[in-house]
Protein backbone atom coordinates (compact mmCIF):
# COMPACT_ATOMS: atom_id res chain seq x y z
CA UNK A 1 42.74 155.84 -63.76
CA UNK A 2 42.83 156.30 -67.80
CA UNK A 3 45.88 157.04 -69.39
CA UNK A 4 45.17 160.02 -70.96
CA UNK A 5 48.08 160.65 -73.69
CA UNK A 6 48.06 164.32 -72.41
CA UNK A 7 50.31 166.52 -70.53
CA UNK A 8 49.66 167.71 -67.45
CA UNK A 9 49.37 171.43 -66.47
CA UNK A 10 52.51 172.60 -64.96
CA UNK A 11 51.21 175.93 -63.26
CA UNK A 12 48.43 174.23 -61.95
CA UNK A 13 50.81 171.33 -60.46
CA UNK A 14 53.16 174.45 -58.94
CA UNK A 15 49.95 175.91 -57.27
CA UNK A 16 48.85 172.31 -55.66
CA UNK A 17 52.31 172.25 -54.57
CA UNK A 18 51.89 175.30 -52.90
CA UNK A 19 48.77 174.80 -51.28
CA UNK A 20 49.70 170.99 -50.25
CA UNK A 21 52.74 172.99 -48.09
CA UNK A 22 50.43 175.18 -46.78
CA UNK A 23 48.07 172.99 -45.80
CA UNK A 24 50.65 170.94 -43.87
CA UNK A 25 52.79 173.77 -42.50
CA UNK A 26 49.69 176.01 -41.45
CA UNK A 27 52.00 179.34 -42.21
CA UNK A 28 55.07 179.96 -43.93
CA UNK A 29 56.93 182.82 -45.76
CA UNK A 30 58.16 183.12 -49.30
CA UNK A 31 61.51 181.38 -48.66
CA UNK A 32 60.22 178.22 -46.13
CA UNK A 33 57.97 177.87 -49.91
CA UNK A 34 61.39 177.89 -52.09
CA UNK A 35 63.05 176.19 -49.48
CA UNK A 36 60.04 173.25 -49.75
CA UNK A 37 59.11 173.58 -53.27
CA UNK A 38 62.79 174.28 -54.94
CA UNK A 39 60.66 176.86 -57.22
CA UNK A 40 62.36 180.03 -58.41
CA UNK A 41 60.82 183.07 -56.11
CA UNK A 42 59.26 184.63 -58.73
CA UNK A 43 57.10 182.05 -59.63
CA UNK A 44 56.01 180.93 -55.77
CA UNK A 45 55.32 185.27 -55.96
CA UNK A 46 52.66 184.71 -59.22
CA UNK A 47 51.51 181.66 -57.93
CA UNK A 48 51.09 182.96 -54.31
CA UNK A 49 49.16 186.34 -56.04
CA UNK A 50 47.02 183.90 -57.88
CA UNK A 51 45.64 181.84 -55.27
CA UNK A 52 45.07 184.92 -53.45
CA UNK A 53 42.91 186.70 -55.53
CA UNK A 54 40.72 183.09 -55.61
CA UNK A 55 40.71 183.61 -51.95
CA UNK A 56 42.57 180.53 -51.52
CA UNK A 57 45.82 182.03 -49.33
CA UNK A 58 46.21 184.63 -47.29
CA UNK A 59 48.98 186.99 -46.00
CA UNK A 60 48.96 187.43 -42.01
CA UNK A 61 49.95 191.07 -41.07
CA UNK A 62 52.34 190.61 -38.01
CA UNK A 63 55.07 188.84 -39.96
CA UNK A 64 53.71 187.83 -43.56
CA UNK A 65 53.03 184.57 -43.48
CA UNK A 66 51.02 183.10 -45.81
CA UNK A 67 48.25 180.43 -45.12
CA UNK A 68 45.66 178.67 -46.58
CA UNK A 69 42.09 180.10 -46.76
CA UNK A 70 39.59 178.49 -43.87
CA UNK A 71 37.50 178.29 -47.33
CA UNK A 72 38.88 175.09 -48.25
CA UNK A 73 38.91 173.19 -45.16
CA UNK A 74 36.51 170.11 -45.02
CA UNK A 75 34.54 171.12 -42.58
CA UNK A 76 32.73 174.54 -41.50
CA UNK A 77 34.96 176.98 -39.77
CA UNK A 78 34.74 176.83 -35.99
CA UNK A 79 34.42 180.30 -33.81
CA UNK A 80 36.72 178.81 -31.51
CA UNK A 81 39.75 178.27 -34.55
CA UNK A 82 42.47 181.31 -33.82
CA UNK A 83 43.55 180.93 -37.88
CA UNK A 84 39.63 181.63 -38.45
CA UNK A 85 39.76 184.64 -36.32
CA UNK A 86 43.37 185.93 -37.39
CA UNK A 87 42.16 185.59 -41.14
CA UNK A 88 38.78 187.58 -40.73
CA UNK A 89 40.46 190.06 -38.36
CA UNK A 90 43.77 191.05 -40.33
CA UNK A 91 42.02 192.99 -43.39
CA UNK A 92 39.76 194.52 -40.52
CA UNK A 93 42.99 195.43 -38.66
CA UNK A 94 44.52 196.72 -42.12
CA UNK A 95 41.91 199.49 -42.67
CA UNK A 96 41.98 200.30 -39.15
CA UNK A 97 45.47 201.27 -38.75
CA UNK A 98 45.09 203.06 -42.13
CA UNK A 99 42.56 205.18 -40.55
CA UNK A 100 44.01 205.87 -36.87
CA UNK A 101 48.01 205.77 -38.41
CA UNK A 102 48.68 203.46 -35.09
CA UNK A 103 49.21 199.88 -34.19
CA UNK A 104 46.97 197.39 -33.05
CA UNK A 105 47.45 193.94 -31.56
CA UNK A 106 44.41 190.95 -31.61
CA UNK A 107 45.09 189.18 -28.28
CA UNK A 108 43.13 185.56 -26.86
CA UNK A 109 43.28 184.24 -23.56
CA UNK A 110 45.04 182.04 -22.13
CA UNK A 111 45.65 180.73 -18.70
CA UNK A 112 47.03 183.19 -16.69
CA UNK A 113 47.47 185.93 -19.74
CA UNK A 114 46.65 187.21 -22.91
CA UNK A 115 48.52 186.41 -26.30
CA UNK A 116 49.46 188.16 -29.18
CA UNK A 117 48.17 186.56 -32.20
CA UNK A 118 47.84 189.14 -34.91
CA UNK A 119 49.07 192.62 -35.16
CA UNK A 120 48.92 195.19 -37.98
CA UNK A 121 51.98 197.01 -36.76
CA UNK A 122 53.84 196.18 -40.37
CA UNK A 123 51.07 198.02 -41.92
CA UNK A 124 50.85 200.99 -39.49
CA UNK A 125 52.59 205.05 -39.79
CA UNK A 126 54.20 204.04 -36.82
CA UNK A 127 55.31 200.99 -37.61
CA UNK A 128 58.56 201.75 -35.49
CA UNK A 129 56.01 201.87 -32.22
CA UNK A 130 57.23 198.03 -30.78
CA UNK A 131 54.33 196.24 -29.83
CA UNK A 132 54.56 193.08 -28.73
CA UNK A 133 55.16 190.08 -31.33
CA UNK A 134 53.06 187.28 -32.07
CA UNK A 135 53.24 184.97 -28.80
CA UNK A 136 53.89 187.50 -26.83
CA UNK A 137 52.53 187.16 -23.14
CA UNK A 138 50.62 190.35 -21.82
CA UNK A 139 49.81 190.67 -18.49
CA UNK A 140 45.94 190.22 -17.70
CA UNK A 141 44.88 192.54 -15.44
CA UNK A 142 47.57 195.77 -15.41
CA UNK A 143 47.28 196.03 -19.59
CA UNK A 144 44.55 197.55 -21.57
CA UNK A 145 43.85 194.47 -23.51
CA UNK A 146 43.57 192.01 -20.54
CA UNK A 147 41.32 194.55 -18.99
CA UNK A 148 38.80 194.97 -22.04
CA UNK A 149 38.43 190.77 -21.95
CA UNK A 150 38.37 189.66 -17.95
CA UNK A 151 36.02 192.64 -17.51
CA UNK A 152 33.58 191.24 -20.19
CA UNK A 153 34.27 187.84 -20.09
CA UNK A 154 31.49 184.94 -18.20
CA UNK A 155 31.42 185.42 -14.47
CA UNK A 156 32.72 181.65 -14.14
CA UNK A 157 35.57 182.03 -16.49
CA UNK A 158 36.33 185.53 -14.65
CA UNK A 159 36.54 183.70 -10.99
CA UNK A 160 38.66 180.59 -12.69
CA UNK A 161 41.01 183.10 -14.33
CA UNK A 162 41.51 185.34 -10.69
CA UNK A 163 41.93 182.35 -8.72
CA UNK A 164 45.10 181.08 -10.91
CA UNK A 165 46.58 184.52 -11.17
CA UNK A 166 46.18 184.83 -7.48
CA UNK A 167 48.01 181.66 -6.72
CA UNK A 168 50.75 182.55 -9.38
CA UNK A 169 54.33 182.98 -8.19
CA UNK A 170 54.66 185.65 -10.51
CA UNK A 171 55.34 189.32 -9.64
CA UNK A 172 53.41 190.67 -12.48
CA UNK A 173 50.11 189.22 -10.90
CA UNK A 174 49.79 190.11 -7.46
CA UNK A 175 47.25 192.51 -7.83
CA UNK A 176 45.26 189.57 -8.33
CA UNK A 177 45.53 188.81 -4.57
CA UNK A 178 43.37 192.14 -3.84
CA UNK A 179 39.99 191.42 -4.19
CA UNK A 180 38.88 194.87 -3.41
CA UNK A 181 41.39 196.44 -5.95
CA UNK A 182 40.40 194.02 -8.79
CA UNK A 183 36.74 194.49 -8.60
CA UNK A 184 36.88 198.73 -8.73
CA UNK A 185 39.42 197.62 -11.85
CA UNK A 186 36.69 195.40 -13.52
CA UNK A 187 33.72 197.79 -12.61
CA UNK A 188 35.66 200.75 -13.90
CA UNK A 189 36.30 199.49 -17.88
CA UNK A 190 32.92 198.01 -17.61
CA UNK A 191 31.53 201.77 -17.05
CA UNK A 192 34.02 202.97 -19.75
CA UNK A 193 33.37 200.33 -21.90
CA UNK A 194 37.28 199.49 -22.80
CA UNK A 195 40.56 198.82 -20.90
CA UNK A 196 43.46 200.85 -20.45
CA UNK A 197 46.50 200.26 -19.02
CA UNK A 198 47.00 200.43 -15.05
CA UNK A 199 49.36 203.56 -13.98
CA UNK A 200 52.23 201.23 -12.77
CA UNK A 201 51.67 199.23 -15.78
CA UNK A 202 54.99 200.01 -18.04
CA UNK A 203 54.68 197.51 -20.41
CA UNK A 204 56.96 194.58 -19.16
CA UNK A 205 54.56 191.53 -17.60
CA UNK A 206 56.22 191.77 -14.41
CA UNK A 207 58.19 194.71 -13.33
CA UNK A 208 56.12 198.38 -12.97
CA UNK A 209 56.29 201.38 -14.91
CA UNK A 210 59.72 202.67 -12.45
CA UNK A 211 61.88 199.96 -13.64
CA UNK A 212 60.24 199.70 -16.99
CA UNK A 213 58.89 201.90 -19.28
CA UNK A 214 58.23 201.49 -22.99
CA UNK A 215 56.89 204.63 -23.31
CA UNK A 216 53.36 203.75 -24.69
CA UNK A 217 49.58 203.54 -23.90
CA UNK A 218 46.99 201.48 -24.90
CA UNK A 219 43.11 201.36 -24.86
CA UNK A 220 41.50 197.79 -25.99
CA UNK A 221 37.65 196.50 -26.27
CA UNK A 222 36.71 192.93 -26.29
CA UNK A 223 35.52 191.26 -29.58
CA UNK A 224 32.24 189.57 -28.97
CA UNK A 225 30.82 186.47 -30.47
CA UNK A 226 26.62 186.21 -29.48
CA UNK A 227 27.17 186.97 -25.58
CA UNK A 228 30.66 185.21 -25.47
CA UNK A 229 34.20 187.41 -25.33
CA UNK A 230 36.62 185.62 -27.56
CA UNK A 231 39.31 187.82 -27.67
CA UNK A 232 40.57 192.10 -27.21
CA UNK A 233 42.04 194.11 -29.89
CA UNK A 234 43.79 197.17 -28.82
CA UNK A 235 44.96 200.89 -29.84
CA UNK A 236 48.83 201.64 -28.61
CA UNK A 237 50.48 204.97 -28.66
CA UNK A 238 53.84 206.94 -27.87
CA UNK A 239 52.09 208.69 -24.58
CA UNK A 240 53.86 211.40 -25.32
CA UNK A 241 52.08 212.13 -27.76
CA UNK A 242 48.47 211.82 -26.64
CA UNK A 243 46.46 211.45 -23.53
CA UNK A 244 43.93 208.37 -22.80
CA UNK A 245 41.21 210.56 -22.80
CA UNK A 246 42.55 212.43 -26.01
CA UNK A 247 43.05 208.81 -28.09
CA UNK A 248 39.50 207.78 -26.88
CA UNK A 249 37.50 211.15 -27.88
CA UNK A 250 39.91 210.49 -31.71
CA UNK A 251 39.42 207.23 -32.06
CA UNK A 252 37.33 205.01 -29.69
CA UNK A 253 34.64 205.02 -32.55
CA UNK A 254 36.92 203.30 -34.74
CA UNK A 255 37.93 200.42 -32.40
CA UNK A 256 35.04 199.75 -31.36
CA UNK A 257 33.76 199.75 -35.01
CA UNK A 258 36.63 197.31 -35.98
CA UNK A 259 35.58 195.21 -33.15
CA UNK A 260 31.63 194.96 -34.20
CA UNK A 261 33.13 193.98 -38.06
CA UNK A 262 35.32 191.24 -36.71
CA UNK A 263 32.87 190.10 -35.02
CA UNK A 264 29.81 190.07 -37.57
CA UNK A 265 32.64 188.78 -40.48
CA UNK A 266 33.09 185.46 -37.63
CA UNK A 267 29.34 184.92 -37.74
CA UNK A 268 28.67 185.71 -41.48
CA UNK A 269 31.10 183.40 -42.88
């Protein structure tokens, strides 16, 4: 390389810095970037704000994290990448919540359960309504959410998924084990078009609503990519306040909505 008798841009250094941590911690907050960057807070704020209006970072709702933009990866964004679909859903989840005042969570399978990965619950009116954190395990066929995907999901993924819930040691899954009970379950949110939580279903992945109640409801529809489910985002609610019935006739529309824009943001970009 020449040795140019110049100096070097300092603020551009800082924001390399930046995204160089990024890139190799995947998410981080404002003080994991002091702590691995030793620069004062308020300039990691201006340079964070900077690359974020170049679309370079991003904030995730759930807990604030900030991550670097799929934008500048090396190769195409895959439909299959969780960051992809956390970073395309969260400003989808932000105007949501804005509209309905209540919290959502953005859940993918796994195994034997769903998983919070996203939720706009910071962001919500009733941000003191405790839905579950990112990570959190939620039980696949008594909750809203894991009835909107394994009704919706491929038949052969849908057997797979019954057969290791059914041979699960845990409490929280023996409905599993009744064939006839799971199918009127699955035909049921397939006639309704979204999931809603089963009437022992309290919340906690294994106990019932008797021993545990958190005192909320939930609807959830599955987010579609071509004829594949990839994931559920939900609606949850102080029942209380509202019935199923009253929170689908208010805001069904508006899930479902949120839904079809995730879903045509995954395939646009």
């Amino acid at each position: 390389m020449r040795d140019y008798k110049v100096k070097t841009i300092r603020a551009l250094d800082r924001g390399l810095e930046v995204l160089a941590h990024l890139h190799q911690a995947r998410a981080a907050s404002l003080h994991d970037l002091f702590l691995a960057t030793s620069l004062p807070k308020a300039t990691l704020t201006r340079v964070i704000l900077t690359l974020e209006r170049r679309g370079m970072v991003w904030q995730r709702l759930a807990d604030g994290a900030y991550m670097a933009s799929h934008t500048l990866q090396q190769r195409a964004p895959q439909l299959n990448d969780e960051n992809y679909l956390v970073e395309v859903s969260s400003p989808v989840m932000e105007r949501l919540c804005k509209k309905v005042n209540w919290p959502s969570v953005l859940a993918v399978p796994r195994l034997d359960c769903m998983e919070v990965i996203e939720t706009n619950r910071p962001k919500s009116y009733f941000s003191n309504v405790p839905v579950g954190p990112i990570g959190f395990r939620i039980n696949m066929l008594r909750s809203a959410t894991g009835r909107a995907y394994i009704a919706f999901c491929s038949e052969s993924e849908r057997k797979a998924m019954i057969q290791r819930l059914a041979s699960s040691n845990e409490p929280g899954n023996f409905m599993a084990r009744k064939p006839a009970m799971v199918e009127r379950l699955l035909e049921e949110t397939r006639r309704l078009g979204y999931g809603h939580r089963t009437p022992d279903f309290g919340g906690h992945f294994e106990q019932n609503r008797r021993d545990w109640n958190d005192g909320r409801d939930s609807i959830a529809v599955p987010i579609w990519i071509n004829d594949e489910v990839i994931a559920a985002i939900n609606l949850t609610w102080m029942h209380k306040v509202a019935t199923v019935q009253d929170m689908v006739r208010a805001h069904l529309p508006l899930l479902t909505a949120a839904a079809r824009d995730i879903s045509t943001r995954m395939l646009a970009e």
